[in-house]
PDB file of N, CA and C in Angstrom:
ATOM      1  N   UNK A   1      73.957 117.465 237.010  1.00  0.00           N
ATOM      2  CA  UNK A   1      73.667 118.155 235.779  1.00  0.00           C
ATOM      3  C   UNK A   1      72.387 118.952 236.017  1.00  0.00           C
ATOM      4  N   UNK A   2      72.074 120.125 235.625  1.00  0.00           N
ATOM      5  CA  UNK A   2      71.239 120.870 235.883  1.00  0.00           C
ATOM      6  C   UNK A   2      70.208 121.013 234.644  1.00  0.00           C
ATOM      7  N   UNK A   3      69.185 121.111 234.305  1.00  0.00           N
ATOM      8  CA  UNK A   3      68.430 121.316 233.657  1.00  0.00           C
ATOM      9  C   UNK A   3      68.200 122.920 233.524  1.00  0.00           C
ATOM     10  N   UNK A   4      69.071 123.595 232.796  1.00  0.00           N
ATOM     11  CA  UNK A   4      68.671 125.305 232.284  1.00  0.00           C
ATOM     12  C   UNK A   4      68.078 125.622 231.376  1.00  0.00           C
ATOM     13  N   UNK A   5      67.869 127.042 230.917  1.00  0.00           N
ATOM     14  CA  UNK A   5      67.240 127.587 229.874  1.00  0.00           C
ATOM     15  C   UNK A   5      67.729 129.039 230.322  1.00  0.00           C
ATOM     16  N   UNK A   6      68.435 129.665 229.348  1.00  0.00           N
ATOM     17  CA  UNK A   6      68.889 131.289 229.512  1.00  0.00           C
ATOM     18  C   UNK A   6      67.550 132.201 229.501  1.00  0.00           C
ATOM     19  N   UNK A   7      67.473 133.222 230.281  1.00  0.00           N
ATOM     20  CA  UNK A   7      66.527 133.931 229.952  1.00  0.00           C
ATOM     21  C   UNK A   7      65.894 134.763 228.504  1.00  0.00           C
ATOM     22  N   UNK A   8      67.441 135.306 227.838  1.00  0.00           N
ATOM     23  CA  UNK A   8      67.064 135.415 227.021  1.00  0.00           C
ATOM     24  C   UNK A   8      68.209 134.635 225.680  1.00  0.00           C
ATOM     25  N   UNK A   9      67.513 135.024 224.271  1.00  0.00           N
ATOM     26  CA  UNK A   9      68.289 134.067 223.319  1.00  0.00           C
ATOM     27  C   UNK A   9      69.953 134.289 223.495  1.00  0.00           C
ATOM     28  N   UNK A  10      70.579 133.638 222.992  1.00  0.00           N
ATOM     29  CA  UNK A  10      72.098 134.087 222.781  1.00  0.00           C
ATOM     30  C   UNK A  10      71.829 134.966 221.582  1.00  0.00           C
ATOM     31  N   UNK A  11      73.024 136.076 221.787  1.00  0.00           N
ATOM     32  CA  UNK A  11      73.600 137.020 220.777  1.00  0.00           C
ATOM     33  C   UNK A  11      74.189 136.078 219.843  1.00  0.00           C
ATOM     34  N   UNK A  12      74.092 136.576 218.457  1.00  0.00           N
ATOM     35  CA  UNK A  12      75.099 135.995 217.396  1.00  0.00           C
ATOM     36  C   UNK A  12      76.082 136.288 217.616  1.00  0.00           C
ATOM     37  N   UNK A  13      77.047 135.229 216.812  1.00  0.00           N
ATOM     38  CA  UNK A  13      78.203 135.801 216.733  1.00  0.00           C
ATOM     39  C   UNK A  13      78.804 136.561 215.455  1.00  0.00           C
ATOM     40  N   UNK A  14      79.841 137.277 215.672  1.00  0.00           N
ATOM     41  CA  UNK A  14      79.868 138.323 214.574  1.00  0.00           C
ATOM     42  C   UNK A  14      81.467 138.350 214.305  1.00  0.00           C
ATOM     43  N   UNK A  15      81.961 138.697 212.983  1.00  0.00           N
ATOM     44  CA  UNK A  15      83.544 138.797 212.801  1.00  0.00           C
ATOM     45  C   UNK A  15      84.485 139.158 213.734  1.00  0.00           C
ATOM     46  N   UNK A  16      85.221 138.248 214.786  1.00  0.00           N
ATOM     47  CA  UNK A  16      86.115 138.789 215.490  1.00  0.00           C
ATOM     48  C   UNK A  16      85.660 138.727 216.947  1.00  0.00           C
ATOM     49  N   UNK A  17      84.006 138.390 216.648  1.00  0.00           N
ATOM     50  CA  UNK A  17      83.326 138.312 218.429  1.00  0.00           C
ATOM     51  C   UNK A  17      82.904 136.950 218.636  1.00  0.00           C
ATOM     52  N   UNK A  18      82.742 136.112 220.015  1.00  0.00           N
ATOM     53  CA  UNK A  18      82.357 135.079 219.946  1.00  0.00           C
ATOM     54  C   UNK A  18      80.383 135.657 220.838  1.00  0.00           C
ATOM     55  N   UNK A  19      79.932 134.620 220.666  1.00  0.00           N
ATOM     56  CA  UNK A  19      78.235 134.131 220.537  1.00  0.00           C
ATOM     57  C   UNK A  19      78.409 134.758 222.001  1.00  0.00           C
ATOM     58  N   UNK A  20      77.815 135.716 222.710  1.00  0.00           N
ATOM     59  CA  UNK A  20      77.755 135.863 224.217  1.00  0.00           C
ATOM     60  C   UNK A  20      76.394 135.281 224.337  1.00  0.00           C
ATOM     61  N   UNK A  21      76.085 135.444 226.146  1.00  0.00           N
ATOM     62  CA  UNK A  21      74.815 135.100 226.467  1.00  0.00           C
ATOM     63  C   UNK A  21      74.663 135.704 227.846  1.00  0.00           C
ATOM     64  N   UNK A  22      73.081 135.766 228.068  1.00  0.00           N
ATOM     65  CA  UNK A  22      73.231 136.815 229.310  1.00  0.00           C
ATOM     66  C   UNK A  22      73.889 135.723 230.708  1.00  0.00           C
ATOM     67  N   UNK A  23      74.133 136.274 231.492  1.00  0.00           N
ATOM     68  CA  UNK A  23      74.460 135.610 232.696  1.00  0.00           C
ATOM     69  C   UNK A  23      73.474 134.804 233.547  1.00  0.00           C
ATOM     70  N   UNK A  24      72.173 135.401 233.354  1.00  0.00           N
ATOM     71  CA  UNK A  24      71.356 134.649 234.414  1.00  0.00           C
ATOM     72  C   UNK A  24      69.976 133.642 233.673  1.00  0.00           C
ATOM     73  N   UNK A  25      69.827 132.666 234.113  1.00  0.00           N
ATOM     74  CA  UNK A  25      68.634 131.842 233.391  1.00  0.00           C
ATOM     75  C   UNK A  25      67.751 131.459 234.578  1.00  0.00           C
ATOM     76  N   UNK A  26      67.383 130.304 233.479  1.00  0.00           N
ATOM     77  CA  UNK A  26      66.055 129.628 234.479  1.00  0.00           C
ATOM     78  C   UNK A  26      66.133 128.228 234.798  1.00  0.00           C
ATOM     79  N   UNK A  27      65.944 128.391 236.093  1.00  0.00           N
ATOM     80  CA  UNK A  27      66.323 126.298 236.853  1.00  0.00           C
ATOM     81  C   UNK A  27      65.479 126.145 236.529  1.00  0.00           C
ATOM     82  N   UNK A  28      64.797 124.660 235.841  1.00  0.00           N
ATOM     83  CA  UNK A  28      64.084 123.440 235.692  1.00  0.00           C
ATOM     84  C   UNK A  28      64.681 122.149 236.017  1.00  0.00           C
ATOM     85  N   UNK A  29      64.829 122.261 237.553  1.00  0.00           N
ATOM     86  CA  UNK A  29      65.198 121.123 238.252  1.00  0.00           C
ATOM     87  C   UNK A  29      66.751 120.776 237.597  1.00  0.00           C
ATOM     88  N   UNK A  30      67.262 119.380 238.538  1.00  0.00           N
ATOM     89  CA  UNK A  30      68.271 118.990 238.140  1.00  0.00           C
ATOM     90  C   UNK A  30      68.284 117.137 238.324  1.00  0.00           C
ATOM     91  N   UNK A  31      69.297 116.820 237.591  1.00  0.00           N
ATOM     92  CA  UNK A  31      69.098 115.271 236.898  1.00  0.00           C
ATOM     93  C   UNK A  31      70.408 114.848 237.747  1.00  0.00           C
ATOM     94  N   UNK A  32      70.480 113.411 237.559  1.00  0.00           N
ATOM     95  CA  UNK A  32      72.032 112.797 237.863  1.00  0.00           C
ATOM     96  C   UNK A  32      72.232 111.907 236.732  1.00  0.00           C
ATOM     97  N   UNK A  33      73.124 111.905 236.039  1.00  0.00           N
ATOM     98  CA  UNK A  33      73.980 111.109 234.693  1.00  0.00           C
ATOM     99  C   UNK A  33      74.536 110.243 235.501  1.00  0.00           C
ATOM    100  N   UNK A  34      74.747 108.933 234.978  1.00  0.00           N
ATOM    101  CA  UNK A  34      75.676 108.177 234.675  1.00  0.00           C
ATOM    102  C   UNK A  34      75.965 107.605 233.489  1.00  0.00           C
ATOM    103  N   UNK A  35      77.432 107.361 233.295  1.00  0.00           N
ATOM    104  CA  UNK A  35      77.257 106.719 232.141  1.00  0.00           C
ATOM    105  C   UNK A  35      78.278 106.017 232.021  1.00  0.00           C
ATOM    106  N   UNK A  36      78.478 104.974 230.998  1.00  0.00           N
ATOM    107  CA  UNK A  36      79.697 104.120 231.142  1.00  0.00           C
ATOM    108  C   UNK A  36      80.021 104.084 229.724  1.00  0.00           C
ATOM    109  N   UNK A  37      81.565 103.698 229.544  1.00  0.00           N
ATOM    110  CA  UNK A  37      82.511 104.136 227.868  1.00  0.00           C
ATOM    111  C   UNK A  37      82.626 102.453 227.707  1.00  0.00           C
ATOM    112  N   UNK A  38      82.369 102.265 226.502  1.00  0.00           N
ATOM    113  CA  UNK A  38      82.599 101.152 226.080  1.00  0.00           C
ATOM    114  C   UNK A  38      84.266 101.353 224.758  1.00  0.00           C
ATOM    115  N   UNK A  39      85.140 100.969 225.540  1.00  0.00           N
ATOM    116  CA  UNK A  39      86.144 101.331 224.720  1.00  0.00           C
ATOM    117  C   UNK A  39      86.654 100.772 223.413  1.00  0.00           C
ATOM    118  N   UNK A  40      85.826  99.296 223.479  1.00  0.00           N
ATOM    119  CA  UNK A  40      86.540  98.624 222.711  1.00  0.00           C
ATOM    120  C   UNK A  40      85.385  99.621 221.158  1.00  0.00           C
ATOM    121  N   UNK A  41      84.530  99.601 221.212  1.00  0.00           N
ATOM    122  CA  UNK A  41      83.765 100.246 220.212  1.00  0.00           C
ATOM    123  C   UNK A  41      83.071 101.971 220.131  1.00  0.00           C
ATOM    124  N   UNK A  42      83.160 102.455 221.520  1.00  0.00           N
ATOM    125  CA  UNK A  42      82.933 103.788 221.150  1.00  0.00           C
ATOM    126  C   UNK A  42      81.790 103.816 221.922  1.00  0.00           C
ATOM    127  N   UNK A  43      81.009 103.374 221.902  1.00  0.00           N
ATOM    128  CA  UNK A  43      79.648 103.381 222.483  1.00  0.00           C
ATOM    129  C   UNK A  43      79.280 104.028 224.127  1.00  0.00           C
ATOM    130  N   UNK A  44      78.575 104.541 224.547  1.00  0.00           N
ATOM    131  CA  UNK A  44      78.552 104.688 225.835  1.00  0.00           C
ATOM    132  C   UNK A  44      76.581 104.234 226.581  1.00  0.00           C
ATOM    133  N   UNK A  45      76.613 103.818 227.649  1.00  0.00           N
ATOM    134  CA  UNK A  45      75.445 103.232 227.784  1.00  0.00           C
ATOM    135  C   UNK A  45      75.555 104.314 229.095  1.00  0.00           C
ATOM    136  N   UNK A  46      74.273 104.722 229.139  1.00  0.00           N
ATOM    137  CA  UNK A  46      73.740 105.800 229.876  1.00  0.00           C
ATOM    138  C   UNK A  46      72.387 105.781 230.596  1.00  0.00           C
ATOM    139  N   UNK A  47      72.469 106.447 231.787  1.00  0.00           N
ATOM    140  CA  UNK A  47      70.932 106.350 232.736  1.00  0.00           C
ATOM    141  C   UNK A  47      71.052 107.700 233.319  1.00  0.00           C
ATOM    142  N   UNK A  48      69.926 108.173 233.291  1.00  0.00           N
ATOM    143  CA  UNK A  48      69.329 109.268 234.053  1.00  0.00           C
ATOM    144  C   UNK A  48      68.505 109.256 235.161  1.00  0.00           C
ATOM    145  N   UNK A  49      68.701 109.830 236.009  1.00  0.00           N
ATOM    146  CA  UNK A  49      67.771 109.837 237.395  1.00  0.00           C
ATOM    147  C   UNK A  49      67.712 110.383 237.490  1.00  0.00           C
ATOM    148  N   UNK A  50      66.706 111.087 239.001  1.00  0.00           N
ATOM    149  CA  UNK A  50      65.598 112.722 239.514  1.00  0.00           C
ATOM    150  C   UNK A  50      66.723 112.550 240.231  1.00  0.00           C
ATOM    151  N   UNK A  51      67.090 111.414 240.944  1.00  0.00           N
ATOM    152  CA  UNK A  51      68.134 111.458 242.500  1.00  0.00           C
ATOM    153  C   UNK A  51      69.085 110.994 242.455  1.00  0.00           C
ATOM    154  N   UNK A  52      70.556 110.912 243.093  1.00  0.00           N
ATOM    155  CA  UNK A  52      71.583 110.569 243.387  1.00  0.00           C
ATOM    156  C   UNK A  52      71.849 109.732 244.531  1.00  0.00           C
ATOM    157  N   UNK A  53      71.366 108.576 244.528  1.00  0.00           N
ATOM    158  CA  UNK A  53      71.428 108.015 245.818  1.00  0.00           C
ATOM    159  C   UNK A  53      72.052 106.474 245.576  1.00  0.00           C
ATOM    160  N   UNK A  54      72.532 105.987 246.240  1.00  0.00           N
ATOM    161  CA  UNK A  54      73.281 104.250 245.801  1.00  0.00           C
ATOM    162  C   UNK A  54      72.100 103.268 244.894  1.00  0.00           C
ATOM    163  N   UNK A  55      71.050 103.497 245.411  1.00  0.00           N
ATOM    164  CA  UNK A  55      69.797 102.851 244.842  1.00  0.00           C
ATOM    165  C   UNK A  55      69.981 103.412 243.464  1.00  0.00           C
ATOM    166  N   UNK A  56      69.886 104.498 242.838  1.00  0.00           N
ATOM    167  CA  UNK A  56      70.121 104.699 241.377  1.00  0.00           C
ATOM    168  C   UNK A  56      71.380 104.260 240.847  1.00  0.00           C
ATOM    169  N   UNK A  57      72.344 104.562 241.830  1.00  0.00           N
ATOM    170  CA  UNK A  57      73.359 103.878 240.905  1.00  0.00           C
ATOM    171  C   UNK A  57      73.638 102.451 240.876  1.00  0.00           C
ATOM    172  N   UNK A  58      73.105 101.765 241.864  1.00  0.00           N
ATOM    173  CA  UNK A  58      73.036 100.060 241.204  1.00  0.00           C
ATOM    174  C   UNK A  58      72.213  99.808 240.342  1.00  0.00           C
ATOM    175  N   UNK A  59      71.019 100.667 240.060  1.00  0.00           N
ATOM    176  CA  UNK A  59      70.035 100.536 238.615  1.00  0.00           C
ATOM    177  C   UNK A  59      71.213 100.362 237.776  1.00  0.00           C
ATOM    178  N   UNK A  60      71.615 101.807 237.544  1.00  0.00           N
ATOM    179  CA  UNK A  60      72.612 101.917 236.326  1.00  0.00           C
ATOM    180  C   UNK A  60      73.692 100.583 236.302  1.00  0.00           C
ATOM    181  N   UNK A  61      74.070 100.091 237.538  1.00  0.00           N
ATOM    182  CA  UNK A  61      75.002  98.708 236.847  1.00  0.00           C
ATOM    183  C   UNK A  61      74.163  98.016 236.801  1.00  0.00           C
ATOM    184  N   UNK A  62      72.823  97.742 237.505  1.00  0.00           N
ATOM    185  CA  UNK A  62      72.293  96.441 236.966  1.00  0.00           C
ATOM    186  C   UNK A  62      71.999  96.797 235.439  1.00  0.00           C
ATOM    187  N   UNK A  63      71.940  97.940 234.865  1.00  0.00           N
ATOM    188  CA  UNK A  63      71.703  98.304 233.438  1.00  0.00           C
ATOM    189  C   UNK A  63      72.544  97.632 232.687  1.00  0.00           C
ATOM    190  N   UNK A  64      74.130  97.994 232.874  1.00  0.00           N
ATOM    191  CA  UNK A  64      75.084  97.849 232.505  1.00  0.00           C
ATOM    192  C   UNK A  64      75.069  96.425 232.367  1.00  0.00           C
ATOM    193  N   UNK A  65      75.268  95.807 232.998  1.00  0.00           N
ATOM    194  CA  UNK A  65      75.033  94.296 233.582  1.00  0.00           C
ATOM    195  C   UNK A  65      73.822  93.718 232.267  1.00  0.00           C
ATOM    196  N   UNK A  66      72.871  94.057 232.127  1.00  0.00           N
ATOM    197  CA  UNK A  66      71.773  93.691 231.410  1.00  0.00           C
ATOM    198  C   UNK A  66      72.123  94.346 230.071  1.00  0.00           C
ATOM    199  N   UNK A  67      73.302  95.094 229.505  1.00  0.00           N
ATOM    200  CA  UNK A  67      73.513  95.912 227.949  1.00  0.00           C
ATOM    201  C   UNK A  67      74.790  94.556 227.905  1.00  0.00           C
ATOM    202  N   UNK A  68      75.302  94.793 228.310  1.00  0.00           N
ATOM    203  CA  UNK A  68      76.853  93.837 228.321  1.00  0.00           C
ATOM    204  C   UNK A  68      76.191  92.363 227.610  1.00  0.00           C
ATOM    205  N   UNK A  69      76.400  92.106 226.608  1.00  0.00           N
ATOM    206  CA  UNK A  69      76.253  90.606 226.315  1.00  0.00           C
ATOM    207  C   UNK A  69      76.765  89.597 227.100  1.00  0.00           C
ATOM    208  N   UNK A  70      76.211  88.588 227.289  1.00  0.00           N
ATOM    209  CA  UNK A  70      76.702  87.332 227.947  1.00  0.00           C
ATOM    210  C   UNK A  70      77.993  86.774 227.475  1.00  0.00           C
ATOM    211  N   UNK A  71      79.038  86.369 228.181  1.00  0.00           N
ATOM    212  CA  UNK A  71      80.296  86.072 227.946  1.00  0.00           C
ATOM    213  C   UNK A  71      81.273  87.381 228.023  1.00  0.00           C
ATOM    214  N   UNK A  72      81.044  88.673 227.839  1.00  0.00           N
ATOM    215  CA  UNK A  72      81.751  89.566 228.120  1.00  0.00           C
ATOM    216  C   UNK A  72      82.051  90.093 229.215  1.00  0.00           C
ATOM    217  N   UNK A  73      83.118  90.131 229.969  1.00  0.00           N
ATOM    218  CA  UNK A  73      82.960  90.827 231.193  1.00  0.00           C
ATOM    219  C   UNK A  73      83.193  92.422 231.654  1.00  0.00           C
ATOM    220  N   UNK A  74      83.075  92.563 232.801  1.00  0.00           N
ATOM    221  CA  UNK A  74      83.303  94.442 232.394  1.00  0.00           C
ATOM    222  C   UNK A  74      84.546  94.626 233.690  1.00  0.00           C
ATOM    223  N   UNK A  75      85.955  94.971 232.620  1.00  0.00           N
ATOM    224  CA  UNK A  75      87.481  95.149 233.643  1.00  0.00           C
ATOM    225  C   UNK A  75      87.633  96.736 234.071  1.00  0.00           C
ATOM    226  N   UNK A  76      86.342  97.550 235.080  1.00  0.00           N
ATOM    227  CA  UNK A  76      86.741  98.768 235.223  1.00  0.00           C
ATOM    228  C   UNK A  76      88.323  98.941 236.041  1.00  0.00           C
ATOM    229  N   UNK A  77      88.580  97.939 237.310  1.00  0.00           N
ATOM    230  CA  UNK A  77      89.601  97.595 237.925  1.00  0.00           C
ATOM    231  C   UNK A  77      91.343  96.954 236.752  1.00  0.00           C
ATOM    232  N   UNK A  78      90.340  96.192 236.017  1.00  0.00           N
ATOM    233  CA  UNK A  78      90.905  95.494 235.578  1.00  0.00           C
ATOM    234  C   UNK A  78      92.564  96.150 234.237  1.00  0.00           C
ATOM    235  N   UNK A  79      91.130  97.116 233.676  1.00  0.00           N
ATOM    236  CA  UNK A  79      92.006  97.676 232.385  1.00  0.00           C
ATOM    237  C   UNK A  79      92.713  99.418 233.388  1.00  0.00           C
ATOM    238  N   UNK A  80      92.397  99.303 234.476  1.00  0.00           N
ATOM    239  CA  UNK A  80      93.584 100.504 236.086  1.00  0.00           C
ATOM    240  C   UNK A  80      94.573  99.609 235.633  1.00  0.00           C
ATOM    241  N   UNK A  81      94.828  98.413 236.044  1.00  0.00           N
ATOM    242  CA  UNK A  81      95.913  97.754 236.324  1.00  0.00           C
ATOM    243  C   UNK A  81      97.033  97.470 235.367  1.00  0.00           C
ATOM    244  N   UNK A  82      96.499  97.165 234.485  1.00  0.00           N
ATOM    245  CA  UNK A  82      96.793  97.025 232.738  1.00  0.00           C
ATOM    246  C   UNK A  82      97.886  98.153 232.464  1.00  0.00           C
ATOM    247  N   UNK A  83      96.924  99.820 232.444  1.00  0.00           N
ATOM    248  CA  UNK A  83      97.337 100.821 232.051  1.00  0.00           C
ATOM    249  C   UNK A  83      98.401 101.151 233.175  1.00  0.00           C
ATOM    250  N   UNK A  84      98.182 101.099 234.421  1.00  0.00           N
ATOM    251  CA  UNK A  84      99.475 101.360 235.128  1.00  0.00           C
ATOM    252  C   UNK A  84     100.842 100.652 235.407  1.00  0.00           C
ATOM    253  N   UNK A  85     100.566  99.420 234.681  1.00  0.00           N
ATOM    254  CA  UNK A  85     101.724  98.706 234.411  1.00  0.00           C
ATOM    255  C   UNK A  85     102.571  99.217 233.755  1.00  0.00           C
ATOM    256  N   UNK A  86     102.093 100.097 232.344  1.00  0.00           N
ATOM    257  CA  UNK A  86     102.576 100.596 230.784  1.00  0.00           C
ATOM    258  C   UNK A  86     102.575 101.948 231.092  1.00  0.00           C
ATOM    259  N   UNK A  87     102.243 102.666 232.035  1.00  0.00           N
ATOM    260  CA  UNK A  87     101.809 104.037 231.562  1.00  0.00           C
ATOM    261  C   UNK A  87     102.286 104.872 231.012  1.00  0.00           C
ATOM    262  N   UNK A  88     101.810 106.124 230.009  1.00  0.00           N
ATOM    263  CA  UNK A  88     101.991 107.063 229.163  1.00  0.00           C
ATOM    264  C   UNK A  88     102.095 108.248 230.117  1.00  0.00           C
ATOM    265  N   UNK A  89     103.152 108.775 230.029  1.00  0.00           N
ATOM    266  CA  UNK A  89     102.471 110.049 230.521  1.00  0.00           C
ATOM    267  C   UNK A  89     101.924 111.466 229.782  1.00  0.00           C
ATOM    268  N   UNK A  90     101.497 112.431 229.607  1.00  0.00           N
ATOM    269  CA  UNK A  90     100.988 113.331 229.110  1.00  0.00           C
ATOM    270  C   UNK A  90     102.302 114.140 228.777  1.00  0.00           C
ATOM    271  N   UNK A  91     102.415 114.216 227.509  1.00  0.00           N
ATOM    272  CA  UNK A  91     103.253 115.467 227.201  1.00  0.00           C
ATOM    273  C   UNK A  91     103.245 116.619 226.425  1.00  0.00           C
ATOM    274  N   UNK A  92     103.127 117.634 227.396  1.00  0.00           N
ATOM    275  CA  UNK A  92     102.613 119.049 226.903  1.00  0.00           C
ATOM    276  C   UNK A  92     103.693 120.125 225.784  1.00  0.00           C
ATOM    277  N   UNK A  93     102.875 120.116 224.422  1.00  0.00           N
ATOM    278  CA  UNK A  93     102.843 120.650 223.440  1.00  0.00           C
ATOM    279  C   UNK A  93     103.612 122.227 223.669  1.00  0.00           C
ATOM    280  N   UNK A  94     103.244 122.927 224.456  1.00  0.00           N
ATOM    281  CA  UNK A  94     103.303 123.778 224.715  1.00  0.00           C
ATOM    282  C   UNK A  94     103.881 124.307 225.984  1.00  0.00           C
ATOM    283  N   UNK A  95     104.720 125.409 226.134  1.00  0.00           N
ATOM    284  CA  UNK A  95     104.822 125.249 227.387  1.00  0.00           C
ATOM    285  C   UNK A  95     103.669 126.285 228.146  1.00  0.00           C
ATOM    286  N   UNK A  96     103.947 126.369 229.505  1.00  0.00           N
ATOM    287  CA  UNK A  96     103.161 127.436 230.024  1.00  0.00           C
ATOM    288  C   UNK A  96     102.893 128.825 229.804  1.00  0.00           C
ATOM    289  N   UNK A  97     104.111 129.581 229.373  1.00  0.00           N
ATOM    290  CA  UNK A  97     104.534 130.956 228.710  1.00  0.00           C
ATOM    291  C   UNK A  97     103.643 130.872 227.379  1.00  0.00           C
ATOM    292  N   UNK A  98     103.748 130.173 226.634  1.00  0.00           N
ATOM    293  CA  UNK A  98     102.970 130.029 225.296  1.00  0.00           C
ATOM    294  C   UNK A  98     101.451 129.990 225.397  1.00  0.00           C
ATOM    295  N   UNK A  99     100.910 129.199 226.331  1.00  0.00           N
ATOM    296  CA  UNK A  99      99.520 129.010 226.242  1.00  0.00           C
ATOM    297  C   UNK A  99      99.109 130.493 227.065  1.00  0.00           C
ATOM    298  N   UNK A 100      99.749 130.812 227.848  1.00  0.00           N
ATOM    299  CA  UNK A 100      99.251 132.551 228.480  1.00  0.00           C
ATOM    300  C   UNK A 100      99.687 133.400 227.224  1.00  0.00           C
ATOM    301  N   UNK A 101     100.588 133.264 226.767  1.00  0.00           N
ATOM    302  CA  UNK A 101     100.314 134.702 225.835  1.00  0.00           C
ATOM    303  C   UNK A 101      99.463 134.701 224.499  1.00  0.00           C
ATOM    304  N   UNK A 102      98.831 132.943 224.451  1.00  0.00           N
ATOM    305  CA  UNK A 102      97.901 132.929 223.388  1.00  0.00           C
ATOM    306  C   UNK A 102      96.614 133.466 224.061  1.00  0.00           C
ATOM    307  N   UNK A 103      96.377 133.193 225.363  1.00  0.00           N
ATOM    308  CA  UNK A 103      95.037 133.169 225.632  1.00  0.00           C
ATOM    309  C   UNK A 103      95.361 134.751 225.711  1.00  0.00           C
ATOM    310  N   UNK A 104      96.311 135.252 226.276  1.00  0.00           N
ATOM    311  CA  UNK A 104      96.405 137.139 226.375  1.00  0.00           C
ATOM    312  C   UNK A 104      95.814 137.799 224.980  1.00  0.00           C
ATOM    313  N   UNK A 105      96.542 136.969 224.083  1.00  0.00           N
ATOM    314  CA  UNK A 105      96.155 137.603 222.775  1.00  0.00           C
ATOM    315  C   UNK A 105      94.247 137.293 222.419  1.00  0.00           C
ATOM    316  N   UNK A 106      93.903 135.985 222.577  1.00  0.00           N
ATOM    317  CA  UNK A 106      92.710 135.753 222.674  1.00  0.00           C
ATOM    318  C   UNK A 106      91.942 136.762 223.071  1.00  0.00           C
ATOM    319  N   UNK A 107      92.468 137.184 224.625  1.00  0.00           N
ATOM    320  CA  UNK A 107      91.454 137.692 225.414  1.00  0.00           C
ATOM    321  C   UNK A 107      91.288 139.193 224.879  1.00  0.00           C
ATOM    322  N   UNK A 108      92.543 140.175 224.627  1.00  0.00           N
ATOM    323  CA  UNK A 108      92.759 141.043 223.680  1.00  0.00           C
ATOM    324  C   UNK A 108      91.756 141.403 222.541  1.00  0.00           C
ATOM    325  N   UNK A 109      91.624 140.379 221.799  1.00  0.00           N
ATOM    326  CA  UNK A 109      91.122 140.472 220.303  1.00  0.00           C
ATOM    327  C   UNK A 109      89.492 140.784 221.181  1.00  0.00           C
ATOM    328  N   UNK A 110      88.669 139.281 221.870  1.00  0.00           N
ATOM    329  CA  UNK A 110      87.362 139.545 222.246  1.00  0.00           C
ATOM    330  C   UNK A 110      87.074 140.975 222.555  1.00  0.00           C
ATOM    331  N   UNK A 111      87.916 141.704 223.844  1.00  0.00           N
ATOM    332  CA  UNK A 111      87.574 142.716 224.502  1.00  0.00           C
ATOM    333  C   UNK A 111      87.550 143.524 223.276  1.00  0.00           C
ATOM    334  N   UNK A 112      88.796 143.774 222.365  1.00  0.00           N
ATOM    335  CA  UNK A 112      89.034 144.873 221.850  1.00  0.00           C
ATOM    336  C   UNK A 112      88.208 144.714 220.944  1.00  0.00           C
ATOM    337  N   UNK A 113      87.243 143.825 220.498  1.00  0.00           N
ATOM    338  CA  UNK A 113      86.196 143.767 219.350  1.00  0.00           C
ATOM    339  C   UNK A 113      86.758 143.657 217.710  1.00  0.00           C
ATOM    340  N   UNK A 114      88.316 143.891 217.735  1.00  0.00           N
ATOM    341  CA  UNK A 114      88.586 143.768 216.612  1.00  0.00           C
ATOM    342  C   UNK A 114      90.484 142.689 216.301  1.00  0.00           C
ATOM    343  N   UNK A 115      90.802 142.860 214.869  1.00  0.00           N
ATOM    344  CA  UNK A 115      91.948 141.951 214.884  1.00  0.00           C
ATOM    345  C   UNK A 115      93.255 142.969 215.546  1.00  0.00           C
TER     346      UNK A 115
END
């Protein structure tokens, strides 16, 4: 994850246009995320580091490890196995022809500035 800042503000957005922004900004270093989903409630427990190295990421489970209440365990392997027993597969709404001639029309309207 990078730490940016655009050079300059974003443009508003206006009837029919979306918010542009210029192309080029400013680095202020970059971070490494981790984070873990707690499914049964929503929650996600999160750590940030300067570096990416195995040493940060056993922080983050010993984190994990130390957020997790006692008696709970954590099935990242566990709830793979579960779900691939049952699995769902994804089924698309739309077909391919449809989502290109929406985004054609999308792309249409932006350029052409109007409906």
């Amino acid at each position: 994850m990078q730490a940016l800042a655009r050079s300059q503000p974003a443009f508003p957005m206006m009837p029919y246009m979306p918010e542009k922004r210029t192309h080029d900004y400013l680095r202020h270093g970059t971070t490494s995320l981790f984070a873990a989903f707690n499914t049964s409630d929503g929650s996600v427990i999160s750590s940030l580091h300067r570096r990416h190295r195995p040493i940060e990421f056993k922080k983050f489970l010993a984190k994990i490890d130390a957020t997790v209440p006692d008696g709970l365990d954590i099935h990242i392997r566990a709830w793979i196995a579960a779900w691939n027993d049952n699995p769902k597969p994804f089924i698309w709404t739309k077909t391919a022809d449809q989502i290109l001639e929406e985004l054609g029309r999308l792309l249409q309207r932006i350029n052409g500035g109007g409906c």
